[in-house]
N, C-alpha and C. Protein backbone atom coordinates (compact mmCIF):
# COMPACT_ATOMS: atom_id res chain seq x y z
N UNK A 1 11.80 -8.18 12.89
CA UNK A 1 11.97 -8.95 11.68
C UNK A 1 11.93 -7.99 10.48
N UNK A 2 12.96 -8.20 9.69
CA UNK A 2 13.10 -7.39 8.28
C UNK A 2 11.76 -7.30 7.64
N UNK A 3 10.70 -6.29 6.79
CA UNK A 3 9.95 -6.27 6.38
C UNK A 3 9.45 -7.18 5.09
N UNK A 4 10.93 -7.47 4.62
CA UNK A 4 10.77 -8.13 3.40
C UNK A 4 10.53 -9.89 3.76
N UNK A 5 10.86 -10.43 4.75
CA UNK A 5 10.01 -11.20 5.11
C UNK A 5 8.98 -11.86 5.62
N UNK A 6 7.84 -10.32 5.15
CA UNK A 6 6.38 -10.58 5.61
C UNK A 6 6.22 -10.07 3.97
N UNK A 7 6.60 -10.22 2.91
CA UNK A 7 6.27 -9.99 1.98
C UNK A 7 4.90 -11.12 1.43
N UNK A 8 5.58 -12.35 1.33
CA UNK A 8 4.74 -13.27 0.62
C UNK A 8 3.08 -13.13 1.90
N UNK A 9 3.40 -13.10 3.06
CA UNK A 9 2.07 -12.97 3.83
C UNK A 9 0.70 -11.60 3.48
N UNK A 10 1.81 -10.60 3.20
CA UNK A 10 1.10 -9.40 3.04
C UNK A 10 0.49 -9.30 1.55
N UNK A 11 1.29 -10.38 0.25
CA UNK A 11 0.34 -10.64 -0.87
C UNK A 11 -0.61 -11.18 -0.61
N UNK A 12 -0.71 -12.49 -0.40
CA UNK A 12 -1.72 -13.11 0.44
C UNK A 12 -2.89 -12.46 1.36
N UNK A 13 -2.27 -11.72 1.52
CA UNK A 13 -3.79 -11.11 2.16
C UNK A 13 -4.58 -9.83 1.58
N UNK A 14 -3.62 -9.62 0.10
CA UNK A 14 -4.86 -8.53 -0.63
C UNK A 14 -6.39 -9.24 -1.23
N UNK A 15 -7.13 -8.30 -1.28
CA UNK A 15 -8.71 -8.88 -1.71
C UNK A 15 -8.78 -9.18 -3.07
N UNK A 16 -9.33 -9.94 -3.04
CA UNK A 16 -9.53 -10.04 -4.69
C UNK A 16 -9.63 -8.45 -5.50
N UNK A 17 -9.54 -8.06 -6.75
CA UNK A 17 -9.63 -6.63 -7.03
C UNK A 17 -10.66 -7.24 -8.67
N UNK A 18 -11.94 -6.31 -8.75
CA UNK A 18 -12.62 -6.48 -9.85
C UNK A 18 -11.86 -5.30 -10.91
N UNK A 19 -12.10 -6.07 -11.92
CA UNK A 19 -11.40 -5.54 -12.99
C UNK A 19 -11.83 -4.89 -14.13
N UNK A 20 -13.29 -5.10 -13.73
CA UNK A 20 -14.48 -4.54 -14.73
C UNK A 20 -15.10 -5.56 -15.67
N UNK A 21 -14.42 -6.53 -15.80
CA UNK A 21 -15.03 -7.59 -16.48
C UNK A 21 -15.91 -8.78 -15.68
N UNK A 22 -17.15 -9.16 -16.75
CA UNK A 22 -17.43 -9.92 -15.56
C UNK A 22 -17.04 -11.43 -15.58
N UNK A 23 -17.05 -11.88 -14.43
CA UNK A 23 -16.54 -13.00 -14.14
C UNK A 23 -16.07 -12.94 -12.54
N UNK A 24 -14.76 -13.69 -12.54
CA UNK A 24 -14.18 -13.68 -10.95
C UNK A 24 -13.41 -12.65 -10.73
N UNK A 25 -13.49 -11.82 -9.87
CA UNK A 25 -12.18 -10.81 -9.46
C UNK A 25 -10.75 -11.69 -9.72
N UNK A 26 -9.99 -10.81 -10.07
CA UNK A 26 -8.50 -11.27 -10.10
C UNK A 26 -7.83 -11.34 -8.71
N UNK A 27 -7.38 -12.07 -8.75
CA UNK A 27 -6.71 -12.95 -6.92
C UNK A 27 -5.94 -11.69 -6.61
N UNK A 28 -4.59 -11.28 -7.50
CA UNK A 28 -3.54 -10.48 -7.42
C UNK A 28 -4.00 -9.01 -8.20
N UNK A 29 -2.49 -8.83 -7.68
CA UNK A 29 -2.20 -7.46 -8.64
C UNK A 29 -1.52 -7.82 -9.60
N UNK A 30 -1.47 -6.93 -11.01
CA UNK A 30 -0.55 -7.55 -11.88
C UNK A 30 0.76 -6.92 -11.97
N UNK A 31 1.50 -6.38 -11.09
CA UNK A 31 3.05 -5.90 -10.71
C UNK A 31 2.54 -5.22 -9.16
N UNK A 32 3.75 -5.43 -8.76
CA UNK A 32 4.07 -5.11 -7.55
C UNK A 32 5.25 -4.02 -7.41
N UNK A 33 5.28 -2.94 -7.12
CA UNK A 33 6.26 -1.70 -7.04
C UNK A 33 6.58 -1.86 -5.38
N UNK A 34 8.59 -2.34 -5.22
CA UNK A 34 8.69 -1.99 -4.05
C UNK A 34 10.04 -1.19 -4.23
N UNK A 35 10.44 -0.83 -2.69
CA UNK A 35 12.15 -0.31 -2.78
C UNK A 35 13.25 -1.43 -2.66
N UNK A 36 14.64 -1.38 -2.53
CA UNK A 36 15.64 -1.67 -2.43
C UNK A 36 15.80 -2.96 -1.24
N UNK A 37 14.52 -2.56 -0.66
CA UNK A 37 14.70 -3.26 0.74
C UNK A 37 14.09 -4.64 0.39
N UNK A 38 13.68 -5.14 -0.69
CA UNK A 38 13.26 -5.98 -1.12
C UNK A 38 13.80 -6.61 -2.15
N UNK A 39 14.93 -6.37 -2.42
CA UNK A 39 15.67 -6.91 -3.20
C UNK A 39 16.73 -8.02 -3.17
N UNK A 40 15.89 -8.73 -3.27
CA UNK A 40 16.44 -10.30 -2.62
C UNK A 40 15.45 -11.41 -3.86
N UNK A 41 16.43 -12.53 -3.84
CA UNK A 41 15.85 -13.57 -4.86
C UNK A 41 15.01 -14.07 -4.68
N UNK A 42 14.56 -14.18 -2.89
CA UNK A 42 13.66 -15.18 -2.86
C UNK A 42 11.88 -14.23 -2.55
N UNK A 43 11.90 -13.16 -2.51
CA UNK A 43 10.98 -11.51 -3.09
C UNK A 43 10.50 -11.94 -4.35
N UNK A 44 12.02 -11.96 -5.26
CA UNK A 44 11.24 -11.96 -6.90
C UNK A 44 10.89 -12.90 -6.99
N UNK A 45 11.55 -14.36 -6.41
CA UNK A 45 10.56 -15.45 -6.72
C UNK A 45 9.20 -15.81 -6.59
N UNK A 46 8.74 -15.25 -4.71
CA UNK A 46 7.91 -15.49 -4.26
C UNK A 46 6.84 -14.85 -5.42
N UNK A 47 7.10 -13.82 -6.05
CA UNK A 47 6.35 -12.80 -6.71
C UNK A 47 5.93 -13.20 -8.08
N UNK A 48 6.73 -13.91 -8.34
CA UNK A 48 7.01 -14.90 -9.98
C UNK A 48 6.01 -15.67 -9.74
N UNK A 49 6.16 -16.57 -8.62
CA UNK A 49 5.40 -17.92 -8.35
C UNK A 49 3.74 -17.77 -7.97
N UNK A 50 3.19 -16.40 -7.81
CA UNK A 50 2.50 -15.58 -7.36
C UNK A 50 1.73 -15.13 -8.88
N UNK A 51 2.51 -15.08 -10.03
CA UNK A 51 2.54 -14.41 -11.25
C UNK A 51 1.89 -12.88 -11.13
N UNK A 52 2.93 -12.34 -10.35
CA UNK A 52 2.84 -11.42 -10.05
C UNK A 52 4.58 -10.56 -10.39
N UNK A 53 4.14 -9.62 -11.65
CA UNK A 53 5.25 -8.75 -11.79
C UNK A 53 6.41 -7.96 -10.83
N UNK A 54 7.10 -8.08 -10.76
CA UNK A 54 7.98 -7.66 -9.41
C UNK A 54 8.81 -6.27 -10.11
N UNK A 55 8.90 -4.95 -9.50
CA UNK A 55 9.03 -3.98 -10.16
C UNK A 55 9.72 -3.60 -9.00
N UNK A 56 11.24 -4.06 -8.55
CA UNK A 56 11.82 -3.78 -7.30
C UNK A 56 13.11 -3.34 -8.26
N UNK A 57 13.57 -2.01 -7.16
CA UNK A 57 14.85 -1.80 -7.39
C UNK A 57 15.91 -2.30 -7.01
N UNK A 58 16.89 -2.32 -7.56
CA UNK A 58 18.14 -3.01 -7.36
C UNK A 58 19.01 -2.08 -6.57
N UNK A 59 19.58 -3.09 -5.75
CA UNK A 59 20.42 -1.82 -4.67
C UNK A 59 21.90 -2.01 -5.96
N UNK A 60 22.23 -0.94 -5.61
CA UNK A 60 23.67 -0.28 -6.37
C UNK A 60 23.69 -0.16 -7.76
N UNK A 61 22.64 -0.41 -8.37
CA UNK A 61 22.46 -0.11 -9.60
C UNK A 61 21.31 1.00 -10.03
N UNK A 62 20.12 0.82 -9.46
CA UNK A 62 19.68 2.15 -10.01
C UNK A 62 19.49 3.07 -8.47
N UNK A 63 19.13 4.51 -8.79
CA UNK A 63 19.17 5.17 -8.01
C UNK A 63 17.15 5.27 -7.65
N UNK A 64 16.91 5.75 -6.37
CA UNK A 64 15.82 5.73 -5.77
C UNK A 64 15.09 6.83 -6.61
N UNK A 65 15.58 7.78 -7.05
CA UNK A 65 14.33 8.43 -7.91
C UNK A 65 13.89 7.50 -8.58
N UNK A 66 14.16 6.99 -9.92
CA UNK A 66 13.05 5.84 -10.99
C UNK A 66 12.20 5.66 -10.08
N UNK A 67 11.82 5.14 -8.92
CA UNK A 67 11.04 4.54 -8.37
C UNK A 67 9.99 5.63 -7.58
N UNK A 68 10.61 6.36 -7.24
CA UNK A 68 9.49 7.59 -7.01
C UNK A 68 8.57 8.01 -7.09
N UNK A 69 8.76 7.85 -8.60
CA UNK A 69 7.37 8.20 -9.72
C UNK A 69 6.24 7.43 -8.51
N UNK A 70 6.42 6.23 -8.25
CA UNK A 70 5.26 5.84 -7.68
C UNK A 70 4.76 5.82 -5.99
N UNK A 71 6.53 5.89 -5.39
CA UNK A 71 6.63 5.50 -4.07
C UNK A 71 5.63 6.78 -3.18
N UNK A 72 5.58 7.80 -3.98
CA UNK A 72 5.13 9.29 -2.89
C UNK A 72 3.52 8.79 -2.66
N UNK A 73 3.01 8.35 -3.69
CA UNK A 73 1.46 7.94 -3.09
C UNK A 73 1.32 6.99 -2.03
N UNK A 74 1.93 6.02 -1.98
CA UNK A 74 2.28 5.19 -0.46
C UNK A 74 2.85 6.19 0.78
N UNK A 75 3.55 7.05 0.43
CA UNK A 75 4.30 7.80 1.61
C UNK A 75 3.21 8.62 1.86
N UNK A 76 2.55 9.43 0.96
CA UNK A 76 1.52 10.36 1.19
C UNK A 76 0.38 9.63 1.70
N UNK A 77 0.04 8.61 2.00
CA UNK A 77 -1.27 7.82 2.17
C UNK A 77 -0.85 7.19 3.60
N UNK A 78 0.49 7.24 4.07
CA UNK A 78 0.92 6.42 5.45
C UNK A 78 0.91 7.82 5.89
N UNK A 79 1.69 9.08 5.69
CA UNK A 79 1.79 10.11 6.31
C UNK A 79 0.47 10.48 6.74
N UNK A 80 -0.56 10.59 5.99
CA UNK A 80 -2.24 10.65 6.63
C UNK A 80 -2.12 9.61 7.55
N UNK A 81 -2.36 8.52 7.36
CA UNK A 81 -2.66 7.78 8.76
C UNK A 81 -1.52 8.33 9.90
N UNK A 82 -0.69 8.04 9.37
CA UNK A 82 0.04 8.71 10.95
C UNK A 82 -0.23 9.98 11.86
N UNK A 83 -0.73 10.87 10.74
CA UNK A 83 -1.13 12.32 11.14
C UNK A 83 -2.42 11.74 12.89
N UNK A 84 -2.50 10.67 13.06
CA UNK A 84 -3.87 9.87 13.78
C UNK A 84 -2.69 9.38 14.78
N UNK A 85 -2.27 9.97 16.13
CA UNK A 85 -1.05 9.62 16.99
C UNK A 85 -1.64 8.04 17.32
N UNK A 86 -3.37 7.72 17.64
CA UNK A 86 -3.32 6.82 17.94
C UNK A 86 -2.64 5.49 16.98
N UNK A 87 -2.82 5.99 15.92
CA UNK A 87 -1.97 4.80 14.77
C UNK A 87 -0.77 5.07 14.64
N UNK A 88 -0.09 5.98 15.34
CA UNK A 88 1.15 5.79 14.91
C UNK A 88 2.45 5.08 15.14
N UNK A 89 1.98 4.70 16.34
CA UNK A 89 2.94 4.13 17.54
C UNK A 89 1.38 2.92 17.89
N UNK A 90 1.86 1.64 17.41
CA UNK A 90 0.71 1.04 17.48
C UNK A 90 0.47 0.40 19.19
N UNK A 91 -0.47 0.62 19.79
CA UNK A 91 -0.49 0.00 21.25
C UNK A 91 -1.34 -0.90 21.73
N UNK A 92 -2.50 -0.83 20.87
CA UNK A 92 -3.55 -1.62 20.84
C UNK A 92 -2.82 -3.61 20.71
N UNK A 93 -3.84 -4.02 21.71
CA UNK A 93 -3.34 -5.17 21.60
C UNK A 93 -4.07 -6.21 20.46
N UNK A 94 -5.18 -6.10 20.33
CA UNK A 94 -5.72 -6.97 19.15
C UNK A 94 -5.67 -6.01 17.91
N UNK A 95 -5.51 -7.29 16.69
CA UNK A 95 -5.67 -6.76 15.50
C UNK A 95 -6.71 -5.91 15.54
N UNK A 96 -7.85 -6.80 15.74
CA UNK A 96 -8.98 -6.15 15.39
C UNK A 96 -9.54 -4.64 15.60
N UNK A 97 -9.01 -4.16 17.35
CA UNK A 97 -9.11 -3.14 17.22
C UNK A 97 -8.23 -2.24 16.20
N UNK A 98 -7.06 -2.43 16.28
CA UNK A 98 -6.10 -1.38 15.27
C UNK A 98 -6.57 -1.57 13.95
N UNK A 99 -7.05 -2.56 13.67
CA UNK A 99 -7.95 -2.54 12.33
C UNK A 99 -9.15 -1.47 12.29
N UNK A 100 -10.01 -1.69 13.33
CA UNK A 100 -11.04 -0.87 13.23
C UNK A 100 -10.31 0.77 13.01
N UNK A 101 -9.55 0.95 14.06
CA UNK A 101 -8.88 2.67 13.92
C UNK A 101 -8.62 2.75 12.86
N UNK A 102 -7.86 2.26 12.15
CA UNK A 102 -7.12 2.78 10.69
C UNK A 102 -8.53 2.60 10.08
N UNK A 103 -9.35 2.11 9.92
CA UNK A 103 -10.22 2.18 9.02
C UNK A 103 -11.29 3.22 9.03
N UNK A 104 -11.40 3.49 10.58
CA UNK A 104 -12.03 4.82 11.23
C UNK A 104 -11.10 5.89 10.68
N UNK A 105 -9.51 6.15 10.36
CA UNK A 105 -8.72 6.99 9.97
C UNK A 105 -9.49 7.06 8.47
N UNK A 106 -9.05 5.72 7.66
CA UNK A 106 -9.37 5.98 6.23
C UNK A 106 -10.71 6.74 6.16
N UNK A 107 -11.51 6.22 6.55
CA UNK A 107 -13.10 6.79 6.67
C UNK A 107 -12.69 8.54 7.00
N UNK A 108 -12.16 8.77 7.74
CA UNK A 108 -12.24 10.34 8.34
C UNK A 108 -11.08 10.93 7.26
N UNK A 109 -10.32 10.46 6.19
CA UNK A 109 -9.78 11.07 5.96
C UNK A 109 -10.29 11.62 3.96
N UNK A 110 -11.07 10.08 3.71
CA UNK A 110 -11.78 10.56 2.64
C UNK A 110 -12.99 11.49 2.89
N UNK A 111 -13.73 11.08 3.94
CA UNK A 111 -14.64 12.34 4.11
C UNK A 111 -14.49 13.91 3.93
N UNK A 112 -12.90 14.02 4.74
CA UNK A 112 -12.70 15.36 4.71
C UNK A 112 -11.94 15.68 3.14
N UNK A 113 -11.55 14.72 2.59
CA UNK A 113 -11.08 15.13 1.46
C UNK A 113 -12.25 15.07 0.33
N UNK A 114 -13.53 14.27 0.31
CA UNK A 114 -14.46 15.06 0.02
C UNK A 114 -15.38 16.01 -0.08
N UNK A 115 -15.09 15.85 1.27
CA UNK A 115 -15.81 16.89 1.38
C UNK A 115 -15.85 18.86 1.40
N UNK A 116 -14.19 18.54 1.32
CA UNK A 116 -13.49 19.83 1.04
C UNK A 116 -13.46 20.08 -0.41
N UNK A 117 -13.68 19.29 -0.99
CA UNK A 117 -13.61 19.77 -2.71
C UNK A 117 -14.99 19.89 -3.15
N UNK A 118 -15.85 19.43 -2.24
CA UNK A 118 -17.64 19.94 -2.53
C UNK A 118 -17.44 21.56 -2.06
N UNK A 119 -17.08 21.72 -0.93
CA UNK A 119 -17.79 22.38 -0.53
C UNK A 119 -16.70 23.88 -0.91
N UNK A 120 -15.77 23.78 -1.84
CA UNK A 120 -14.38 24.87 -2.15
C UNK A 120 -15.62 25.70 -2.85
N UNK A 121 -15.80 26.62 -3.40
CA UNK A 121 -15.95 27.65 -4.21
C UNK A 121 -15.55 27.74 -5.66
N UNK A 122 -16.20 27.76 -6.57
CA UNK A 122 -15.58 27.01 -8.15
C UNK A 122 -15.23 28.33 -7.81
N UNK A 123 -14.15 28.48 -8.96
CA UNK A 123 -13.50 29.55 -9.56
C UNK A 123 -13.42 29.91 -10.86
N UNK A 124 -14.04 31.43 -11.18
CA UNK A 124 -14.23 32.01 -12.26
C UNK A 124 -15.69 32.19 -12.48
């Protein structure tokens, strides 16, 4: 199944996000950055109806750099998990476990990225 129709499911299932104010976390995000592959009416609607900003490119009108600017931190953040063969090729039969792995990935991958900038050597 095309990705863009697990769109409205995969909003739906972000966490609330605190915003620093107090009160209730905000349900959504306030824009959504996707590619080309999502560029369909019933995407921006779902996203509208959502009141949620839709920041999708248009196929044949703009070119995939504009969108760049943001897309490499998603690519750079899947390329880590994949670097984990067990997540890459998913085989596990329950969610739950492949949930736990990737989260065992995230966990192992901020560690080492903290822990490599503690432990570098200042310079100068």
């Amino acid at each position: 199944m095309h990705d863009s129709r697990h769109l409205e499911g995969t909003v739906d299932a972000v966490p609330g996000v605190r915003n620093g104010r107090p009160g209730h976390p905000r349900q959504r995000p306030a824009k959504l950055h996707a590619d080309k592959g999502y560029d369909f009416e019933r995407c921006r609607q779902a996203l509208v109806h959502r009141r949620i900003s839709p920041r999708i490119a248009r196929r044949g009108v703009e070119s995939s750099a504009t969108l760049g600017r943001y897309r490499w931190r998603v690519e750079r953040t899947l390329s880590w998990l994949v670097s984990y063969r067990k997540l890459a090729v998913r085989r596990e039969r329950s969610a739950a476990s492949f949930l736990a792995l990737a989260q065992l990935a995230c966990a192992l991958i901020v560690w080492r990225r903290t822990s490599g900038a503690l432990s570098a050597p200042q310079a100068g």
